[in-house]
N, C-alpha and C. Protein backbone atom coordinates (compact mmCIF):
# COMPACT_ATOMS: atom_id res chain seq x y z
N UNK A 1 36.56 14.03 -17.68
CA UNK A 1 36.16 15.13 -16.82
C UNK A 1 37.32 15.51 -15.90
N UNK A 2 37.31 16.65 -15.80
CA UNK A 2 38.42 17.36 -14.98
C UNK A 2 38.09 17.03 -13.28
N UNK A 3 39.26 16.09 -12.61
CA UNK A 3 38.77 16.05 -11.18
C UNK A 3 38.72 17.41 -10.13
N UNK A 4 37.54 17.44 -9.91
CA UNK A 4 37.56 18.78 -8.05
C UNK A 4 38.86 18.00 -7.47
N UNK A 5 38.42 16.72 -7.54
CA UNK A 5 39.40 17.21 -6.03
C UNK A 5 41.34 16.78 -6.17
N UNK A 6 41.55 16.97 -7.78
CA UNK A 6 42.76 16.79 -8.38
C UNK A 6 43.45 18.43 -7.78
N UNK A 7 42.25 19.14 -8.86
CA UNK A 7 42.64 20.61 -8.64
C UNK A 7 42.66 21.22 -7.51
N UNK A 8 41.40 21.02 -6.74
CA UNK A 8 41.15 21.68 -4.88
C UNK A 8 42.55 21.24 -4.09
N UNK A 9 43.22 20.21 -4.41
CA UNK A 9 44.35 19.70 -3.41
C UNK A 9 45.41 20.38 -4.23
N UNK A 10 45.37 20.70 -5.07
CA UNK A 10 46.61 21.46 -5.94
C UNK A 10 46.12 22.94 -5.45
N UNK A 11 45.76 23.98 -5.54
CA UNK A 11 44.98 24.89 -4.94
C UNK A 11 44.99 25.17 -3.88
N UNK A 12 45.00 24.51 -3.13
CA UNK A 12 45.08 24.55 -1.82
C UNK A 12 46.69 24.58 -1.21
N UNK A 13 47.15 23.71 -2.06
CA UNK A 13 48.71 23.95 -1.69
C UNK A 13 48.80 25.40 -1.91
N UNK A 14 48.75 25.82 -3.53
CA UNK A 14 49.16 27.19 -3.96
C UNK A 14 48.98 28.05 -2.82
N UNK A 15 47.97 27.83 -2.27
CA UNK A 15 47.39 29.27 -1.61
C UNK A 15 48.29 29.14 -0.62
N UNK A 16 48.83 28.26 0.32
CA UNK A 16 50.11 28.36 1.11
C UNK A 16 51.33 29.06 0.52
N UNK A 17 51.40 28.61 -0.66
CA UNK A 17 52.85 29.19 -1.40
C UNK A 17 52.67 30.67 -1.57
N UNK A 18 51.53 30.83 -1.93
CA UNK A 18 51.19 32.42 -2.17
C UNK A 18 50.95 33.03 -0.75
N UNK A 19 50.46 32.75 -0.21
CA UNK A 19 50.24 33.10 1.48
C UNK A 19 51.79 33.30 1.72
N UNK A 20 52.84 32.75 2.06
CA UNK A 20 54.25 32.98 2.03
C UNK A 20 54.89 34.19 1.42
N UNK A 21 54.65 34.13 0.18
CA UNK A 21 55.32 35.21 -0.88
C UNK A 21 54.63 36.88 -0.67
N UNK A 22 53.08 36.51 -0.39
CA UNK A 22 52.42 37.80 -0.14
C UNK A 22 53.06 38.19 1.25
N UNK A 23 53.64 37.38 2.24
CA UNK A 23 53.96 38.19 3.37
C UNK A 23 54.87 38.78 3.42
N UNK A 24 55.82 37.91 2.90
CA UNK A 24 57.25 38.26 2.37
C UNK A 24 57.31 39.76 1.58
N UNK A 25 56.19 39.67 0.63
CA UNK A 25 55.76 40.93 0.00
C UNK A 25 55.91 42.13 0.65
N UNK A 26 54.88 41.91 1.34
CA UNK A 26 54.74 42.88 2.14
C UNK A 26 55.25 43.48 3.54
N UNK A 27 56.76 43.03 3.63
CA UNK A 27 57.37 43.41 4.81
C UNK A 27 58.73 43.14 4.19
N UNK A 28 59.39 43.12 2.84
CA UNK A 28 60.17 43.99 2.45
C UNK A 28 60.26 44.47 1.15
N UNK A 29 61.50 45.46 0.85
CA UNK A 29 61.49 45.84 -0.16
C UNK A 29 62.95 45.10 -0.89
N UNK A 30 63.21 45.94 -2.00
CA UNK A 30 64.46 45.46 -2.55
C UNK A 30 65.93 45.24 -2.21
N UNK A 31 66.09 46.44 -0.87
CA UNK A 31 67.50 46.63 -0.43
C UNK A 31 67.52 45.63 0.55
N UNK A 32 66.00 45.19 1.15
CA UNK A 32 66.21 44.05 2.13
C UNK A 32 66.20 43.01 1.52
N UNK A 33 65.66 42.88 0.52
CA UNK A 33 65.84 41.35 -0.18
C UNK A 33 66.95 40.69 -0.73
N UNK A 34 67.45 42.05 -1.29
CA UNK A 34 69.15 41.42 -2.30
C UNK A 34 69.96 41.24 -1.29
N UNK A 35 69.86 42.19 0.12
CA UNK A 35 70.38 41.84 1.28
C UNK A 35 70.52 40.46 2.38
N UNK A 36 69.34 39.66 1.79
CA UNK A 36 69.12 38.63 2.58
C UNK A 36 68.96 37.13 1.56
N UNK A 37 69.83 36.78 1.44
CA UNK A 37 69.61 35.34 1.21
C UNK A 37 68.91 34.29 1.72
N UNK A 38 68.53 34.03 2.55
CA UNK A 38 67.45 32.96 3.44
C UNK A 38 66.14 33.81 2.50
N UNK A 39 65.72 34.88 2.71
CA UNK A 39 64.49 35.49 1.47
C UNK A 39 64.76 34.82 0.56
N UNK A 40 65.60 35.47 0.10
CA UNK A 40 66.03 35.04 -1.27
C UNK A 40 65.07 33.19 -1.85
N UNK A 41 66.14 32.54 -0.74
CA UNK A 41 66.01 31.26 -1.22
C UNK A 41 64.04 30.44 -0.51
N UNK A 42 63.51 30.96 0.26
CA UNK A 42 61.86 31.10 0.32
C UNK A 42 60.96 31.38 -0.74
N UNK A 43 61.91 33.04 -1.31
CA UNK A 43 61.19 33.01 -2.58
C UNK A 43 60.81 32.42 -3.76
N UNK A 44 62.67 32.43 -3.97
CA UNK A 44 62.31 31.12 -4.97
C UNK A 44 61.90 29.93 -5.39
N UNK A 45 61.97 29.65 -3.90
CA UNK A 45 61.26 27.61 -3.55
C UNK A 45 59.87 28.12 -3.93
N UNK A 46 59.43 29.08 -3.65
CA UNK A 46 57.96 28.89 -3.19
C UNK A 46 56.84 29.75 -4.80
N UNK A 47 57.88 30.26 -5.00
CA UNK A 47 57.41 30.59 -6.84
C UNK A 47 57.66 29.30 -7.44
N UNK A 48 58.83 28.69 -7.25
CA UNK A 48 59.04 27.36 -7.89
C UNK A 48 57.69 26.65 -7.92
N UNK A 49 57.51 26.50 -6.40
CA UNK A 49 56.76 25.22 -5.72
C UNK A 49 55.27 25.99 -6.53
N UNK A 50 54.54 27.41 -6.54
CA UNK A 50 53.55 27.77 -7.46
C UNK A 50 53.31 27.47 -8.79
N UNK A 51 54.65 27.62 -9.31
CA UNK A 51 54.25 27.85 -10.68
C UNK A 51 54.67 26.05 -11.12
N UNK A 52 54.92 25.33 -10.17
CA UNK A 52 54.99 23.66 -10.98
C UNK A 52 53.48 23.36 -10.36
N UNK A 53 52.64 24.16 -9.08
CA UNK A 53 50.94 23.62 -8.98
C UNK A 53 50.40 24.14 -10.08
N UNK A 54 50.60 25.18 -10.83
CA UNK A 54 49.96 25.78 -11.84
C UNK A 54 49.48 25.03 -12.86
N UNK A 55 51.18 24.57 -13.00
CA UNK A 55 51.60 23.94 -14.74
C UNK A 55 50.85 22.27 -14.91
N UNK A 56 50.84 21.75 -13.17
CA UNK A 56 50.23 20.56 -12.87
C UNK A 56 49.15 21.00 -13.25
N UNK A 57 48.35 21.51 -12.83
CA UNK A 57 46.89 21.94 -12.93
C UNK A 57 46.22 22.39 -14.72
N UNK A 58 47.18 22.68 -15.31
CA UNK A 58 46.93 23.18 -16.43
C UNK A 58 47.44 21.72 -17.27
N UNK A 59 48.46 20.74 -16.95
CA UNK A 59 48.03 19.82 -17.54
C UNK A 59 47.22 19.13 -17.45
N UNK A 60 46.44 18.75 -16.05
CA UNK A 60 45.33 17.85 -15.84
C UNK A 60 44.27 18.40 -16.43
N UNK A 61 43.75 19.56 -16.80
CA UNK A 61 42.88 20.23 -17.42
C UNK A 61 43.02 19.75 -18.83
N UNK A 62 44.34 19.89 -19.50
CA UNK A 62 44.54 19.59 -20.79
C UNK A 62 44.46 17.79 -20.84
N UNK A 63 44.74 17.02 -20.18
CA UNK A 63 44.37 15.30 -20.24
C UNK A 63 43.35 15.40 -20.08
N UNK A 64 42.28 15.59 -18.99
CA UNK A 64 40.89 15.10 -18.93
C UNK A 64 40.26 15.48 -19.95
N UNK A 65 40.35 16.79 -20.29
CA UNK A 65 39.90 17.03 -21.79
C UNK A 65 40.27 16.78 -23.17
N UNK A 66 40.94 15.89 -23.19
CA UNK A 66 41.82 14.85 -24.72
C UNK A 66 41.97 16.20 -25.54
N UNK A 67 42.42 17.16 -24.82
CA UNK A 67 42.84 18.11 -25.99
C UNK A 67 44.59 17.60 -25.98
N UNK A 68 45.05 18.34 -27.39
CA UNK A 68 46.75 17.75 -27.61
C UNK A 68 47.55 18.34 -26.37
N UNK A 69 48.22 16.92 -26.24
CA UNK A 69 49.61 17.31 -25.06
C UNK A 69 49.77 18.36 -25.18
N UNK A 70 50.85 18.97 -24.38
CA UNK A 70 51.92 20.01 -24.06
C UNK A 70 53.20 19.07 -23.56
N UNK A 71 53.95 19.22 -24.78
CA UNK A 71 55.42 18.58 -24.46
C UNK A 71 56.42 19.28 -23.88
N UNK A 72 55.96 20.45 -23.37
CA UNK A 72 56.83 21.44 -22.68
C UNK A 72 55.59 22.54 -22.03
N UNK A 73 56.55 22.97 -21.27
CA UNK A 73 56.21 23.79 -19.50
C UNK A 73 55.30 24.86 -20.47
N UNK A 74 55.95 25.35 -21.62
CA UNK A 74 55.37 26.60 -22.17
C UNK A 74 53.83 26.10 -23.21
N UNK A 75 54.30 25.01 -23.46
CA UNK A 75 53.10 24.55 -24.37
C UNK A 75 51.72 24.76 -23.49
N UNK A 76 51.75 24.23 -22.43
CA UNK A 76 50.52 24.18 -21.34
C UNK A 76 49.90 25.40 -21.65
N UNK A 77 50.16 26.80 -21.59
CA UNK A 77 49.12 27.65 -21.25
C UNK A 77 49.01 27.64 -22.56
N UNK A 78 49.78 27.97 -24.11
CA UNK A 78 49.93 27.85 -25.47
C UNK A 78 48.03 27.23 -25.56
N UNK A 79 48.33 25.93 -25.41
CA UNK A 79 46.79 25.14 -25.20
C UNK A 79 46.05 25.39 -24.75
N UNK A 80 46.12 25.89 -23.37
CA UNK A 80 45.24 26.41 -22.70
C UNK A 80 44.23 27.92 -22.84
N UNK A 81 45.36 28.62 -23.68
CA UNK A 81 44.52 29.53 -24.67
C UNK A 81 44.05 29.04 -25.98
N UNK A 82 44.38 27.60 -26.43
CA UNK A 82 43.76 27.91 -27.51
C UNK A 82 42.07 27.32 -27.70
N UNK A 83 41.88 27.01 -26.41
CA UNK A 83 41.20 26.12 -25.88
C UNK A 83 39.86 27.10 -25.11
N UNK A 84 40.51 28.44 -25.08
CA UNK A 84 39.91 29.65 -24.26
C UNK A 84 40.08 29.64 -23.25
N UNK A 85 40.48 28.34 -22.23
CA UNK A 85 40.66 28.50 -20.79
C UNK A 85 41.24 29.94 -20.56
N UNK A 86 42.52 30.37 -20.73
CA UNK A 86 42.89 31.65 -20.43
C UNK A 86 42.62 32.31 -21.42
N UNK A 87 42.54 33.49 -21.12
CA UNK A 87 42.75 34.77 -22.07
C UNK A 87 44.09 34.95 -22.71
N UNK A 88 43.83 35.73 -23.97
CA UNK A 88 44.59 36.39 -24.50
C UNK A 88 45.60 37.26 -23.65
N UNK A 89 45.03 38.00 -22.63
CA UNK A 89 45.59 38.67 -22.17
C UNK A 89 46.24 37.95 -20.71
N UNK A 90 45.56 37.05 -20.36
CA UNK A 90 46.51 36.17 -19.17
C UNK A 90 47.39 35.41 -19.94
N UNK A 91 47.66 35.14 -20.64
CA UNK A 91 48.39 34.29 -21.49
C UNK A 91 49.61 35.00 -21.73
N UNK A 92 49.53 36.53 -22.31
CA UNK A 92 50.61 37.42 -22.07
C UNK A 92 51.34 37.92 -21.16
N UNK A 93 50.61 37.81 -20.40
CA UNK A 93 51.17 38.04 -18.67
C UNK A 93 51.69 36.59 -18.37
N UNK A 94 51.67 35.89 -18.46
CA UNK A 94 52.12 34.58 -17.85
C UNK A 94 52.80 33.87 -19.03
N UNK A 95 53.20 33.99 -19.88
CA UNK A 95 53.86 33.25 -20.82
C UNK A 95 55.33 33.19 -20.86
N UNK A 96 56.00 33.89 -20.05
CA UNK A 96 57.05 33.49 -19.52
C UNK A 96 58.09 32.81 -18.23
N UNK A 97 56.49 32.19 -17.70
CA UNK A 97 56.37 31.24 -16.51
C UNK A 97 57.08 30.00 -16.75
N UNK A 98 57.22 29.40 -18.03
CA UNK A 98 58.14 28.38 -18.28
C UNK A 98 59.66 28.33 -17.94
N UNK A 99 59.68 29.47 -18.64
CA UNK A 99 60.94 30.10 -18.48
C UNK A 99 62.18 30.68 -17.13
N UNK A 100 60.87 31.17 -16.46
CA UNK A 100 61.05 31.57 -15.11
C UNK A 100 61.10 30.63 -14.71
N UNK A 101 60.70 29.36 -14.57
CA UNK A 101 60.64 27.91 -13.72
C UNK A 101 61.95 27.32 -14.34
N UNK A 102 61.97 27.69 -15.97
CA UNK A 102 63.14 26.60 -16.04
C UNK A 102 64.31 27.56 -15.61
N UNK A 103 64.50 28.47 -15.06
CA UNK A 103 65.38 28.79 -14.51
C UNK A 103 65.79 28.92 -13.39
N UNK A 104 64.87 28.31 -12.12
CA UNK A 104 64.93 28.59 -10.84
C UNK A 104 65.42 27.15 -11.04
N UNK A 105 65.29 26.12 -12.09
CA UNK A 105 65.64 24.57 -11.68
C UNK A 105 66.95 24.34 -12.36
N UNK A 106 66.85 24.91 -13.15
CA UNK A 106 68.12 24.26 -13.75
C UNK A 106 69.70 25.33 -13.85
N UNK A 107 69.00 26.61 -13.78
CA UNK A 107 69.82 27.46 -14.43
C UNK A 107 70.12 28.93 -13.27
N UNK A 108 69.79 27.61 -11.94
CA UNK A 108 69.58 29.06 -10.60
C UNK A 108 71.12 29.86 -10.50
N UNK A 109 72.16 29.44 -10.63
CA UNK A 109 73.47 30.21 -10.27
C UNK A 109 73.35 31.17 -11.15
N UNK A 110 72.44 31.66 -12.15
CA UNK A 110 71.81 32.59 -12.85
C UNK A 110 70.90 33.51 -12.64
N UNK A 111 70.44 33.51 -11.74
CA UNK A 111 69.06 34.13 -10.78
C UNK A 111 69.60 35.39 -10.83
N UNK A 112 68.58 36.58 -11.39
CA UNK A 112 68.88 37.87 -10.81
C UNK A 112 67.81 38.10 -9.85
N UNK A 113 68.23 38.02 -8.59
CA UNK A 113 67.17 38.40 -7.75
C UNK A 113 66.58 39.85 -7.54
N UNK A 114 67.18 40.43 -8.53
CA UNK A 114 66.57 41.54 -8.61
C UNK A 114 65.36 41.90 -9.13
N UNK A 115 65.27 41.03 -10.38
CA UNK A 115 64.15 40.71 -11.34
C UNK A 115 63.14 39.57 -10.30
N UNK A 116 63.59 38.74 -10.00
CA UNK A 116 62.55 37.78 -8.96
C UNK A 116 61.71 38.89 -7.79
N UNK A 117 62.51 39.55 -7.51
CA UNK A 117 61.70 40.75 -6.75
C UNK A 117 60.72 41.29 -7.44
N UNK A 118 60.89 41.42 -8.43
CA UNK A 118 59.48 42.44 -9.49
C UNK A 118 59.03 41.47 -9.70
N UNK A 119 58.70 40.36 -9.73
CA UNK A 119 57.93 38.91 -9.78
C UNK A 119 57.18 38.92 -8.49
N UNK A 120 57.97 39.28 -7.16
CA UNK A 120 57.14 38.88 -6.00
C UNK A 120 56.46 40.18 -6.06
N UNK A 121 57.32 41.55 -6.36
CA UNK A 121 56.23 42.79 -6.15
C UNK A 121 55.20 43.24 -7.05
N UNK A 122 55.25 42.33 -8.92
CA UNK A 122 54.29 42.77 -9.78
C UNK A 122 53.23 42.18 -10.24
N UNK A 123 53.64 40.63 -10.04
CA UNK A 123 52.95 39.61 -10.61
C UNK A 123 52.44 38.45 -9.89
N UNK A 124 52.23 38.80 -8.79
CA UNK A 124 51.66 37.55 -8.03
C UNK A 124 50.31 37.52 -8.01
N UNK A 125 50.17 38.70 -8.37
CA UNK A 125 48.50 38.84 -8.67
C UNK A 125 47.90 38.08 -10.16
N UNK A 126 48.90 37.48 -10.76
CA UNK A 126 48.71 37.19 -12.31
C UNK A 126 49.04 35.47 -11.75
N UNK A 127 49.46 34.86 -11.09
CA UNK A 127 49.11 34.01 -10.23
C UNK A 127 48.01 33.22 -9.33
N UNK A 128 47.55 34.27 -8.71
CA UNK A 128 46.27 34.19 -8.31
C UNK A 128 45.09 34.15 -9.25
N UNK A 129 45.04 35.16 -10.10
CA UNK A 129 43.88 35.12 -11.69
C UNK A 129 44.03 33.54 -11.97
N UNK A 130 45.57 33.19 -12.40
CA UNK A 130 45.53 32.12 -13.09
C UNK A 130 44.73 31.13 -12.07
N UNK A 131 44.67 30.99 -10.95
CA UNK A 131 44.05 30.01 -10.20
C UNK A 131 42.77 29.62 -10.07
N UNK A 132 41.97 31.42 -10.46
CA UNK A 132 40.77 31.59 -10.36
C UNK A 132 40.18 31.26 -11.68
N UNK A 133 40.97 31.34 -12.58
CA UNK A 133 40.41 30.82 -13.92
C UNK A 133 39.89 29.06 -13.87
N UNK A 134 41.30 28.58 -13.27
CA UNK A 134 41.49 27.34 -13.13
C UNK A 134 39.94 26.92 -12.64
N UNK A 135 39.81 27.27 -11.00
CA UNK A 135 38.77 26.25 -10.29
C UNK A 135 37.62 27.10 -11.17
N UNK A 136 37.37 28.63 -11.79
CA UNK A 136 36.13 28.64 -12.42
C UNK A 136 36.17 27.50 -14.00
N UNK A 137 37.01 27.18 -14.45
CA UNK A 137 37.10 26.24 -15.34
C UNK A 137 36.36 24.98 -15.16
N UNK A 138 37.14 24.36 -13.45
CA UNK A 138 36.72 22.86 -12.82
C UNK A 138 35.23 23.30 -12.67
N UNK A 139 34.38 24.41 -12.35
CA UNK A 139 33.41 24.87 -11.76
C UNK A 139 32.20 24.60 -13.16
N UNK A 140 32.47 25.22 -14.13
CA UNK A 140 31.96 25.02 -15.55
C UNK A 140 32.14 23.31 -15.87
N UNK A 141 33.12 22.83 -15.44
CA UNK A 141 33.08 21.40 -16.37
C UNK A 141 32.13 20.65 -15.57
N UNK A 142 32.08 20.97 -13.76
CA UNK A 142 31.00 19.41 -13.18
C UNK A 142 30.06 20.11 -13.21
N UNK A 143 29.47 21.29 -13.82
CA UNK A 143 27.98 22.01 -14.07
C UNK A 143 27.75 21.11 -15.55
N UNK A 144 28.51 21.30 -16.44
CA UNK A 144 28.54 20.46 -17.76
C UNK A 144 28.19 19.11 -17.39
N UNK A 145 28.86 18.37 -16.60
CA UNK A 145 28.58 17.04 -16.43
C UNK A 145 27.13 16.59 -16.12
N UNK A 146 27.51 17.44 -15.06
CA UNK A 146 25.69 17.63 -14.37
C UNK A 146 24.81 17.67 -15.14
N UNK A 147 24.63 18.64 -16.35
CA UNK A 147 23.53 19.15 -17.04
C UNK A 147 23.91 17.93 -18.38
N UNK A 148 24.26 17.41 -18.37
CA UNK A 148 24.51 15.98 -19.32
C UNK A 148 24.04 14.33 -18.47
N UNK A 149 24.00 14.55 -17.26
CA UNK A 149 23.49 13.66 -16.53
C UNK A 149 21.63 13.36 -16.07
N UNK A 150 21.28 14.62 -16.65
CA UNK A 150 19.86 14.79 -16.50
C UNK A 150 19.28 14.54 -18.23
């Protein structure tokens, strides 16, 4: 069984990280961002720091449920759609979240922060979905438990 309170403490972080990025959002634009490095480097910690609660969260979903590993960052949602947790269509929107992560870690002197900007201004909302899928997921599995306990 998938733990509440694995995911609620993972979740709860996110929503700080996203709380950050949405403010940031919304009090600048592009000429101030490529302009400012200290942004710059908030942003990226804090998409980082999201999208590794995500990928956590989407593996603990995939162990408690003995469905097959994910031996990589991208495999996770791969499973996680095939599994139905996400959609087809969140799955397309977010399927290059691996990618984006393995590049803020390994491959940052590469960063176009230009493109990380259309990340903070297009897709943080595809972030948030993914979260809501998540705890309605945890939400369905201890109703399951429940209704197996009676």
């Amino acid at each position: 069984m998938v733990s509440p309170n694995v995911v609620s403490k993972r979740l709860r972080l996110l929503e700080g990280y996203l709380r950050k990025l949405q403010r940031i959002r919304s009090t600048t634009n592009l000429d101030i961002f490529l302009a400012d490095s200290d942004v710059q480097d908030i942003v990226d910690r804090n998409l980082h720091l999201a999208l590794e609660t995500l990928f956590d969260i989407g593996q603990h979903i995939i162990a408690s449920s003995a469905w097959e590993s994910a031996e990589e960052y991208a495999d996770i949602f791969t499973t996680l759609r095939a599994h139905q947790v996400i959609s087809d269509d969140l799955f397309k929107r977010t399927v290059g979240m691996a990618g984006f992560r393995n590049l803020l870690v390994h491959e940052y002197a590469r960063v176009d922060h230009s493109q990380v900007f259309v990340i903070l201004r297009d897709h943080l909302g595809d972030l948030v979905e993914l979260a809501r899928v998540f705890q309605n997921f945890v939400d369905a599995d201890v109703d399951r438990e429940s209704d197996a306990a009676i």
